[in-house]
PDB file of N, CA and C in Angstrom:
ATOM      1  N   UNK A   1    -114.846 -23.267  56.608  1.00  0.00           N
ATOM      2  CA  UNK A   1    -114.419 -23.044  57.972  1.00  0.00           C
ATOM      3  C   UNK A   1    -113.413 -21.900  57.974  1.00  0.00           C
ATOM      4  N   UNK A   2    -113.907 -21.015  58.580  1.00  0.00           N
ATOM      5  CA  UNK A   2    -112.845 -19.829  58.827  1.00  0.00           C
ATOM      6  C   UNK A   2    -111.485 -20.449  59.742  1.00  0.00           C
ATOM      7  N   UNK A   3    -110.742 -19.276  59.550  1.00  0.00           N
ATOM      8  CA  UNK A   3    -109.361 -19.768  60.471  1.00  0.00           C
ATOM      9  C   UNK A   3    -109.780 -19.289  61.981  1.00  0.00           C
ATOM     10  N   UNK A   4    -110.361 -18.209  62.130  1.00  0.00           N
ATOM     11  CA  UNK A   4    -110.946 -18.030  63.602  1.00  0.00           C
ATOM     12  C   UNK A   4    -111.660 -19.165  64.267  1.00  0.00           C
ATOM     13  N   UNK A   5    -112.442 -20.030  63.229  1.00  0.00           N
ATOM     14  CA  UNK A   5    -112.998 -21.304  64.025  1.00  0.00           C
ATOM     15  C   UNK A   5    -111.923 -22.506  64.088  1.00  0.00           C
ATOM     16  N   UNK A   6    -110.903 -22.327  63.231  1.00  0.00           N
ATOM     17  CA  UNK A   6    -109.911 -23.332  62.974  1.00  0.00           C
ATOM     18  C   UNK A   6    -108.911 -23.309  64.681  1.00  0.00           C
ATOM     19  N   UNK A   7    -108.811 -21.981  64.796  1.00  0.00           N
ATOM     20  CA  UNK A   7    -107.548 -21.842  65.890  1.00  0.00           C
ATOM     21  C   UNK A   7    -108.651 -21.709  67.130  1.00  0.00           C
ATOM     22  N   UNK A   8    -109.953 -21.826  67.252  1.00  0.00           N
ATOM     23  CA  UNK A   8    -110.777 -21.957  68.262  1.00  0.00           C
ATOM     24  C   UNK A   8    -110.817 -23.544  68.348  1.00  0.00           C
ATOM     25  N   UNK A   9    -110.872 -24.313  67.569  1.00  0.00           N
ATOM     26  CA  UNK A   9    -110.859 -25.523  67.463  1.00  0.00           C
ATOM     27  C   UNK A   9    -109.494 -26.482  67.953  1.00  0.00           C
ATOM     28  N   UNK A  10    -108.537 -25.938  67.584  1.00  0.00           N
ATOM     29  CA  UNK A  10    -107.076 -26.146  68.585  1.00  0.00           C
ATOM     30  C   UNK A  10    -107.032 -26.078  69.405  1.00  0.00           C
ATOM     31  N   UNK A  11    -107.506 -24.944  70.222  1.00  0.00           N
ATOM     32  CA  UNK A  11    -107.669 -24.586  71.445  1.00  0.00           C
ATOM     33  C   UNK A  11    -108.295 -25.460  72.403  1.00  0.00           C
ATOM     34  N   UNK A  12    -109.162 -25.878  71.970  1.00  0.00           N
ATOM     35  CA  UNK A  12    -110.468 -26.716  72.557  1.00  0.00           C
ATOM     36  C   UNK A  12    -109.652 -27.859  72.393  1.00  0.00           C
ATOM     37  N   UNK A  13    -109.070 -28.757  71.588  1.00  0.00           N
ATOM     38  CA  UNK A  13    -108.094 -29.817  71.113  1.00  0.00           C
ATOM     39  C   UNK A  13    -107.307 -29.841  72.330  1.00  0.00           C
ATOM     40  N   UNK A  14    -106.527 -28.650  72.096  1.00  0.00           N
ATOM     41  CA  UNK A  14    -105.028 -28.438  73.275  1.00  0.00           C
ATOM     42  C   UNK A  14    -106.051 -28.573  74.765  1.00  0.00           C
ATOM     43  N   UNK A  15    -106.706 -28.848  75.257  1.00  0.00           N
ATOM     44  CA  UNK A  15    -107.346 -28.342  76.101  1.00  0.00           C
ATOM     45  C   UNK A  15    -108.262 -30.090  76.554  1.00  0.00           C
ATOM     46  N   UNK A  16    -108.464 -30.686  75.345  1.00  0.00           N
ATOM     47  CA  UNK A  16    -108.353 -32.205  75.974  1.00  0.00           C
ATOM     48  C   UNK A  16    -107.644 -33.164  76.475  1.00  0.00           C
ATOM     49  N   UNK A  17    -106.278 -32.834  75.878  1.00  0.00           N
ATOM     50  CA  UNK A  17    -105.187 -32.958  76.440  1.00  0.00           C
ATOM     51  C   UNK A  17    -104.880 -34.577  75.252  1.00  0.00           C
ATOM     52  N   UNK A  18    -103.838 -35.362  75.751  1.00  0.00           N
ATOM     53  CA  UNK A  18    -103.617 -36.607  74.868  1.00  0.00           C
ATOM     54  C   UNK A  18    -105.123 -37.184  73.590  1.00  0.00           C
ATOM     55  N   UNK A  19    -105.838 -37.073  74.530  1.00  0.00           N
ATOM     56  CA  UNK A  19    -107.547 -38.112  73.879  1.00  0.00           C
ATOM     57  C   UNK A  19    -107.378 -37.165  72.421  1.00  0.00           C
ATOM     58  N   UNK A  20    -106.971 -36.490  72.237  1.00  0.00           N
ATOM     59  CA  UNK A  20    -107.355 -35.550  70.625  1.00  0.00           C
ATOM     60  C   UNK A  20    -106.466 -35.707  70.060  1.00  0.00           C
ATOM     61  N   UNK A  21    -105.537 -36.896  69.225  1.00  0.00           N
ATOM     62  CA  UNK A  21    -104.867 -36.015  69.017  1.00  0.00           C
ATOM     63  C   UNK A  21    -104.947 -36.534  67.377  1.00  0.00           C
ATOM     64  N   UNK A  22    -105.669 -37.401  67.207  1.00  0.00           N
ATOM     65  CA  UNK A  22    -106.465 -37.447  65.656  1.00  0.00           C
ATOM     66  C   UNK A  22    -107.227 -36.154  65.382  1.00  0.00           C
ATOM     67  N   UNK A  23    -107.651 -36.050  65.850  1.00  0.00           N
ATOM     68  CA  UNK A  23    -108.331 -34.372  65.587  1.00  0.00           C
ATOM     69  C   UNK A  23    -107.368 -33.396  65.534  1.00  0.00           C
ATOM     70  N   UNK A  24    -106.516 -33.510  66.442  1.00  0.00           N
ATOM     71  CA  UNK A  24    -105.558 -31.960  66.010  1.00  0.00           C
ATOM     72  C   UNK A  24    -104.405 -31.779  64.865  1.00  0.00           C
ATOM     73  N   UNK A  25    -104.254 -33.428  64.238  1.00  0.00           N
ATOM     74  CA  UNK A  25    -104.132 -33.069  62.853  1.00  0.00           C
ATOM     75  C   UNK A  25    -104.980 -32.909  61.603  1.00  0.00           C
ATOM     76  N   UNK A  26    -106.207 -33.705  62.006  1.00  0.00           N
ATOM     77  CA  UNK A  26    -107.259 -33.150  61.298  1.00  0.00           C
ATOM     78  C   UNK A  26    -107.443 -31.432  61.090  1.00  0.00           C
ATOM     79  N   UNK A  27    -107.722 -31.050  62.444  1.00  0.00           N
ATOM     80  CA  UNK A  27    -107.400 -29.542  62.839  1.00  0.00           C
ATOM     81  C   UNK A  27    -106.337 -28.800  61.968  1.00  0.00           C
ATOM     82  N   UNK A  28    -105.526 -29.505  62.204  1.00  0.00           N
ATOM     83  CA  UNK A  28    -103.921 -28.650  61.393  1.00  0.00           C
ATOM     84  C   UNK A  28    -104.004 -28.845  59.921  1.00  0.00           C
ATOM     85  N   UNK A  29    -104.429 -30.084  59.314  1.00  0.00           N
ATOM     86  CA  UNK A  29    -104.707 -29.573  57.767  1.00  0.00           C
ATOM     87  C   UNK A  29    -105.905 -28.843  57.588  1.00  0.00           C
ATOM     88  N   UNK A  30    -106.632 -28.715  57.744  1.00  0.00           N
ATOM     89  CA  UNK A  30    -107.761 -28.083  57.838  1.00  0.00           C
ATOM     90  C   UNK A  30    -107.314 -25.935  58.024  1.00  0.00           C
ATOM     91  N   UNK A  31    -106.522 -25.848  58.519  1.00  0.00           N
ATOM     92  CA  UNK A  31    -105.631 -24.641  59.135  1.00  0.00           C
ATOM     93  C   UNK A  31    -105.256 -24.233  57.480  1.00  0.00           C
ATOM     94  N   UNK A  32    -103.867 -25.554  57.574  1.00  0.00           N
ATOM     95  CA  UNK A  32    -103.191 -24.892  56.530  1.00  0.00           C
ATOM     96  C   UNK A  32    -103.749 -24.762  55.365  1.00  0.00           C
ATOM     97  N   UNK A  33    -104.894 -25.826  55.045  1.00  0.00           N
ATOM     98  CA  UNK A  33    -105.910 -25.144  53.565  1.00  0.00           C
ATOM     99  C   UNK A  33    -106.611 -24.288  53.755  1.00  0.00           C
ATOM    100  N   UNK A  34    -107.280 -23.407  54.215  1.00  0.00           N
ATOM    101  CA  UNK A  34    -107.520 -22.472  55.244  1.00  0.00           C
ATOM    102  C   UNK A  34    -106.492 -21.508  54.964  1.00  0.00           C
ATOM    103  N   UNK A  35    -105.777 -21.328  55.129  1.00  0.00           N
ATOM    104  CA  UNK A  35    -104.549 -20.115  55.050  1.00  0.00           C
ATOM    105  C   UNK A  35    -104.387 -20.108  53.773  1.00  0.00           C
ATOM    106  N   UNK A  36    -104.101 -21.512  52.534  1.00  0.00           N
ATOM    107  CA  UNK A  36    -103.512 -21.513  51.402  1.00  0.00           C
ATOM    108  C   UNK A  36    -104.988 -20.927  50.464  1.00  0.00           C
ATOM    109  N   UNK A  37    -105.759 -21.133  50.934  1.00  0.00           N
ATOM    110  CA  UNK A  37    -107.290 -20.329  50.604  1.00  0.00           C
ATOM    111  C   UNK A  37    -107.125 -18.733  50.723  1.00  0.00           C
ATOM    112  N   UNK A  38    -106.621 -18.458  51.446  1.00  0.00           N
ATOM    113  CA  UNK A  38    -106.789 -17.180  52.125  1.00  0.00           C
ATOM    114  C   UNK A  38    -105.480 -16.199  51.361  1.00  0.00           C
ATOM    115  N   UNK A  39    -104.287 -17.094  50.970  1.00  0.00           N
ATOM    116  CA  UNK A  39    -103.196 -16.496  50.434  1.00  0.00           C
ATOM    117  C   UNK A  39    -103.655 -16.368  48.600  1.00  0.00           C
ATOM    118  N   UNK A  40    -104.461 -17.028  48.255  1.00  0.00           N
ATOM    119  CA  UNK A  40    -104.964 -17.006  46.954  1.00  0.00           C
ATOM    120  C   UNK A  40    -105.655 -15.452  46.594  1.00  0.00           C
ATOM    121  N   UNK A  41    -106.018 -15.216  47.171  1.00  0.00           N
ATOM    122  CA  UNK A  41    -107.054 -14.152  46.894  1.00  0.00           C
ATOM    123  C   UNK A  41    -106.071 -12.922  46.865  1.00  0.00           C
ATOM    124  N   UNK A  42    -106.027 -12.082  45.593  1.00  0.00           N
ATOM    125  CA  UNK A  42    -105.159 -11.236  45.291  1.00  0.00           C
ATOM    126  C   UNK A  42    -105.957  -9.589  45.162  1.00  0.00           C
ATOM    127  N   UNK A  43    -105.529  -8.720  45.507  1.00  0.00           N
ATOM    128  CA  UNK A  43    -106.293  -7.775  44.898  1.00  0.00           C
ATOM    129  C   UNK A  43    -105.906  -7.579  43.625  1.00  0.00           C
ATOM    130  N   UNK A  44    -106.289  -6.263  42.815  1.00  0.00           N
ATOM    131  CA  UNK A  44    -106.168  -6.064  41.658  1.00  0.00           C
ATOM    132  C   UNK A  44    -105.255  -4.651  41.298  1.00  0.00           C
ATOM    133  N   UNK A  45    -104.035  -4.167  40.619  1.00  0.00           N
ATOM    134  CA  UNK A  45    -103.467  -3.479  41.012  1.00  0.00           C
ATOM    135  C   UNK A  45    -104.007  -2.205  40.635  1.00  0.00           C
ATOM    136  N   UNK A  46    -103.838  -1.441  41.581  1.00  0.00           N
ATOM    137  CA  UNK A  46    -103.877  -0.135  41.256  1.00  0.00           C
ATOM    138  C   UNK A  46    -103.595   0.826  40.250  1.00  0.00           C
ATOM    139  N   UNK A  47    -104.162   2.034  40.299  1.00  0.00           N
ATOM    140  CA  UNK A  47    -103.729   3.055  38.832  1.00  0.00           C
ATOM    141  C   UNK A  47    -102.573   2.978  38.744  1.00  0.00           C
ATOM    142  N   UNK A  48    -101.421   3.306  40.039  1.00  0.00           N
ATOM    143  CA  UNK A  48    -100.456   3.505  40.267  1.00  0.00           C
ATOM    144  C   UNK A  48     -99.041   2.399  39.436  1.00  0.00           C
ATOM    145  N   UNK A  49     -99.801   0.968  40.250  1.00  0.00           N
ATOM    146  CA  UNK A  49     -99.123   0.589  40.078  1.00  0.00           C
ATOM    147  C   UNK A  49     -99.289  -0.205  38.529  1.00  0.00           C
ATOM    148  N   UNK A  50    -100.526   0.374  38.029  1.00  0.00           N
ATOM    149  CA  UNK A  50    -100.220  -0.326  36.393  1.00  0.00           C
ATOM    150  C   UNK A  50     -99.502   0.537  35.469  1.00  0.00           C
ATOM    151  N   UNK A  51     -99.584   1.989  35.717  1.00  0.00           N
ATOM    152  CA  UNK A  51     -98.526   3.063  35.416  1.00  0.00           C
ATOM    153  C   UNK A  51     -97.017   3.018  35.635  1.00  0.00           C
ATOM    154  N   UNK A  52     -96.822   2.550  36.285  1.00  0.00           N
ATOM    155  CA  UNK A  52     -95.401   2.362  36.975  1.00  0.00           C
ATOM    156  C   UNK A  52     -94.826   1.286  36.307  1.00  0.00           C
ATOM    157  N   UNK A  53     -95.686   0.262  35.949  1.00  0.00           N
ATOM    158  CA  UNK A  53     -95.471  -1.226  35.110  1.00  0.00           C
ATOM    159  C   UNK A  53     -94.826  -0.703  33.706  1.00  0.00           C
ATOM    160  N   UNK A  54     -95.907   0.134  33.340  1.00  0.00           N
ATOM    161  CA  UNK A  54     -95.577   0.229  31.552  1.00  0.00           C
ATOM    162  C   UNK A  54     -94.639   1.629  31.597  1.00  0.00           C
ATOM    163  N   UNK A  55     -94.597   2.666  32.479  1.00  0.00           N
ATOM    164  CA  UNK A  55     -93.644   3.584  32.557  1.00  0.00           C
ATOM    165  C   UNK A  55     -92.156   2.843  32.532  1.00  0.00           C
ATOM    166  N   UNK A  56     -91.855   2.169  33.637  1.00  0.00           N
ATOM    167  CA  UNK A  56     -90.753   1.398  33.818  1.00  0.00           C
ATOM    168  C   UNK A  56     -89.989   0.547  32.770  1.00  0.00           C
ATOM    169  N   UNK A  57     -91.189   0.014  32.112  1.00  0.00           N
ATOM    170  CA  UNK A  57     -90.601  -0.922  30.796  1.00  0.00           C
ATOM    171  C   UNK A  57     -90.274   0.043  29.938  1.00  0.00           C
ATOM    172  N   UNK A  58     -91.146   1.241  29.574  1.00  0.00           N
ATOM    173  CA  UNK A  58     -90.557   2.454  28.688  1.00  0.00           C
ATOM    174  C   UNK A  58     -89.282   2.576  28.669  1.00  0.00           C
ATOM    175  N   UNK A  59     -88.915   3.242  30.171  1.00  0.00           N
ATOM    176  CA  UNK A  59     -87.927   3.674  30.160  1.00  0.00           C
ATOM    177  C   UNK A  59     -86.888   2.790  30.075  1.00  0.00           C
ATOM    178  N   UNK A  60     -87.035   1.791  30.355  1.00  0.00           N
ATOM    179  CA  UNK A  60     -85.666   0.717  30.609  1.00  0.00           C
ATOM    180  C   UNK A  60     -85.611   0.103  29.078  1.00  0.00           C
ATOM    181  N   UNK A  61     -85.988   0.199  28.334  1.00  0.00           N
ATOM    182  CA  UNK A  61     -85.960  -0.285  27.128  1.00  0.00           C
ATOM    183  C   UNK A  61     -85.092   1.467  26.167  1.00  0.00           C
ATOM    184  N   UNK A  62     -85.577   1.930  27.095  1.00  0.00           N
ATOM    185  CA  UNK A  62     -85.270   3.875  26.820  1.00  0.00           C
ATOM    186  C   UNK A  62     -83.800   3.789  26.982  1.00  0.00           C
ATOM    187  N   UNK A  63     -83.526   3.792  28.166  1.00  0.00           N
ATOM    188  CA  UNK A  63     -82.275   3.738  28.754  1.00  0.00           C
ATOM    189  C   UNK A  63     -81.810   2.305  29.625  1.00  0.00           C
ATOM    190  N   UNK A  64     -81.106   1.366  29.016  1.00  0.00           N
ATOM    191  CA  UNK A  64     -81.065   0.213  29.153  1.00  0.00           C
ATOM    192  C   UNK A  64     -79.480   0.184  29.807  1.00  0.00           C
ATOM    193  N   UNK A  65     -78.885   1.523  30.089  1.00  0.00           N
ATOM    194  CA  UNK A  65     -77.791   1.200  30.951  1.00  0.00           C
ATOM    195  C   UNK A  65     -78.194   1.971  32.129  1.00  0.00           C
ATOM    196  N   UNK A  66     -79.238   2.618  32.705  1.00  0.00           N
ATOM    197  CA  UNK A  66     -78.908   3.232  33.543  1.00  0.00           C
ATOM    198  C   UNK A  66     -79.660   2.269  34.994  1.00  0.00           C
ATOM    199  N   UNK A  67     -79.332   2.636  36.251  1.00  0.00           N
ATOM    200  CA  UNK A  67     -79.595   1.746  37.088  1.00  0.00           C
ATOM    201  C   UNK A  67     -81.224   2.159  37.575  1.00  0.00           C
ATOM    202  N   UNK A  68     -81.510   0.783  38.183  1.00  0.00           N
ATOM    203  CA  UNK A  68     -82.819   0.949  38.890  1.00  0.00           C
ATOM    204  C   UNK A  68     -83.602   1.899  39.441  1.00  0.00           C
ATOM    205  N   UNK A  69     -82.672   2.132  40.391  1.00  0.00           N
ATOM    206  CA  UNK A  69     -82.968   3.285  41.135  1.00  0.00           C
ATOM    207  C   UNK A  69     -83.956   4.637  40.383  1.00  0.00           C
ATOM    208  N   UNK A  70     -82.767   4.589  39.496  1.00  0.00           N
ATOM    209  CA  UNK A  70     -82.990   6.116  38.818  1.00  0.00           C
ATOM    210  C   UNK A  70     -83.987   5.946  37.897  1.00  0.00           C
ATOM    211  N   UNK A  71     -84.174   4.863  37.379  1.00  0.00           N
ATOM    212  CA  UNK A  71     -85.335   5.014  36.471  1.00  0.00           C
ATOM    213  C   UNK A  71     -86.305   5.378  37.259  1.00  0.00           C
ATOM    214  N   UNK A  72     -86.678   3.945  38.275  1.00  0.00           N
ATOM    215  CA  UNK A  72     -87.799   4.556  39.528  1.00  0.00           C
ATOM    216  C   UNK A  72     -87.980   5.522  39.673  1.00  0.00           C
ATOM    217  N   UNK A  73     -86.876   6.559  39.916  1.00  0.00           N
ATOM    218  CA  UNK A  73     -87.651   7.855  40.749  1.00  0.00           C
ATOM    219  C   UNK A  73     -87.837   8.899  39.565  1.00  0.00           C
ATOM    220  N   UNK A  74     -87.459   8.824  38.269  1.00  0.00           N
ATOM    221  CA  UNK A  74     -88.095   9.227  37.133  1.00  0.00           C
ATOM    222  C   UNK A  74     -89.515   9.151  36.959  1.00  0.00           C
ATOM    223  N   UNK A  75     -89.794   7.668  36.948  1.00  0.00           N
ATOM    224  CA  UNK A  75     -91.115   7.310  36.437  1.00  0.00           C
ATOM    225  C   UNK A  75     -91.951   8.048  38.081  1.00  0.00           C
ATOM    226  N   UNK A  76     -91.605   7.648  39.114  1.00  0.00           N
ATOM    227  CA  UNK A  76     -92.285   8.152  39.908  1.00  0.00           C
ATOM    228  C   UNK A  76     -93.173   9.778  39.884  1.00  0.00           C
ATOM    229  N   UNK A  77     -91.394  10.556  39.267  1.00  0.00           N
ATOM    230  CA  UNK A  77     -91.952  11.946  39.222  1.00  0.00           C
ATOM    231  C   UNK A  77     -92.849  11.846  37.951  1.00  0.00           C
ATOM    232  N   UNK A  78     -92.896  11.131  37.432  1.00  0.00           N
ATOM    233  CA  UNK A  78     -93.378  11.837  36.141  1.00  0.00           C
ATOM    234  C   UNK A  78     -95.196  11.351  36.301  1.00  0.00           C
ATOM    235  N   UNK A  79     -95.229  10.582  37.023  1.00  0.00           N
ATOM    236  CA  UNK A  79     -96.627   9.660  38.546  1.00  0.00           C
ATOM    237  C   UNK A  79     -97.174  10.996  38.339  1.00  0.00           C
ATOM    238  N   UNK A  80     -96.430  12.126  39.355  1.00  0.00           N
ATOM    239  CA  UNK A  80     -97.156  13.548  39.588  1.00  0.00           C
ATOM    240  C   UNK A  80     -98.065  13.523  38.495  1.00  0.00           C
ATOM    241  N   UNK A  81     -97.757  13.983  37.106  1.00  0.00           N
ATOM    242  CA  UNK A  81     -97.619  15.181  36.331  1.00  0.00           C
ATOM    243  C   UNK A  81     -98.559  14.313  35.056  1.00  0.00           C
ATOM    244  N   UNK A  82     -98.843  12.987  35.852  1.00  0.00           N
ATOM    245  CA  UNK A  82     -99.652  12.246  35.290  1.00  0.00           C
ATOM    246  C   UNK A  82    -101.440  11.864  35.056  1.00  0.00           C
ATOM    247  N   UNK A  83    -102.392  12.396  34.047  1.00  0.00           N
ATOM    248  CA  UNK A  83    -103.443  12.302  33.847  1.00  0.00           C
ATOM    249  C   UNK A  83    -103.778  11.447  34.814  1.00  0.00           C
ATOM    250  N   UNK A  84    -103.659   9.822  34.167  1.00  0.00           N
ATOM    251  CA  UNK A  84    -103.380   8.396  34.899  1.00  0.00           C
ATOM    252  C   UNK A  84    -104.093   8.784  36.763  1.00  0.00           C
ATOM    253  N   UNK A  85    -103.172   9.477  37.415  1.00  0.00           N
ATOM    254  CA  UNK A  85    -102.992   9.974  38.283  1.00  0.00           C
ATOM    255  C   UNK A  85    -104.460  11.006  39.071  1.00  0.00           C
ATOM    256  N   UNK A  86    -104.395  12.022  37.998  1.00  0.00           N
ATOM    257  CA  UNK A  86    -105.541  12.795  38.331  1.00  0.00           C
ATOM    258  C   UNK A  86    -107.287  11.812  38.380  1.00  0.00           C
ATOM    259  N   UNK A  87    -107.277  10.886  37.524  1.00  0.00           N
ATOM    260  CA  UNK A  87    -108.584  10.420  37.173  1.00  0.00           C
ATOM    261  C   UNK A  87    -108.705   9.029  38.492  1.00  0.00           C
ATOM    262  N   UNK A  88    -107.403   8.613  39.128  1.00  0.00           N
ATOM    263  CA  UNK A  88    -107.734   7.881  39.966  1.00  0.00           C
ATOM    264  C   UNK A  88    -107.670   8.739  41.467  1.00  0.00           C
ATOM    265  N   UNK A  89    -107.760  10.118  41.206  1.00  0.00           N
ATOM    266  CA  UNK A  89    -107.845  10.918  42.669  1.00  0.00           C
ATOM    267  C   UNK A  89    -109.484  11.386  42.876  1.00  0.00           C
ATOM    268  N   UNK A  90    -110.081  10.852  41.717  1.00  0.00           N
ATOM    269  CA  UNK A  90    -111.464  11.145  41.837  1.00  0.00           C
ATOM    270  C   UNK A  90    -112.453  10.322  42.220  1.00  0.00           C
TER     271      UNK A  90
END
């Protein structure tokens, strides 16, 4: 059951007024597994961001006092100037 038929199904519920109202918690778990279904499904990360993963650990293991920030926008530039980079622009 999609959530579009789930919140069409409330509707119709809200709309019988008192007589439903075993159904509109039926309805409502039905929703929230439905959503917790829907929050499962992950994509898969990008060039970017699997570059950025192992760049980041580089460097912070590299330079283990310097702050966040700055590593970030290191590894970022260095994103440019990155093969990695070119082969996922194709």
């Amino acid at each position: 059951m999609s959530i579009d038929e789930v919140i069409r199904l409330l509707q119709e519920i809200k709309d019988l007024g008192e007589s439903g109202k075993e159904t509109v918690s039926k309805a409502k778990s039905t929703a929230k597994k439905a959503k917790s279904v829907a929050k499962k499904v992950k994509r898969a990360p990008s060039a970017y961001n699997k570059y950025m993963k192992k760049k980041m650990a580089q460097l912070k293991k590299k330079h283990p006092r310097k702050k966040h920030a700055a590593i970030f926008k290191q590894a970022a530039k260095s994103w440019k100037r990155s093969p990695d980079r070119k082969r996922s622009l194709k």
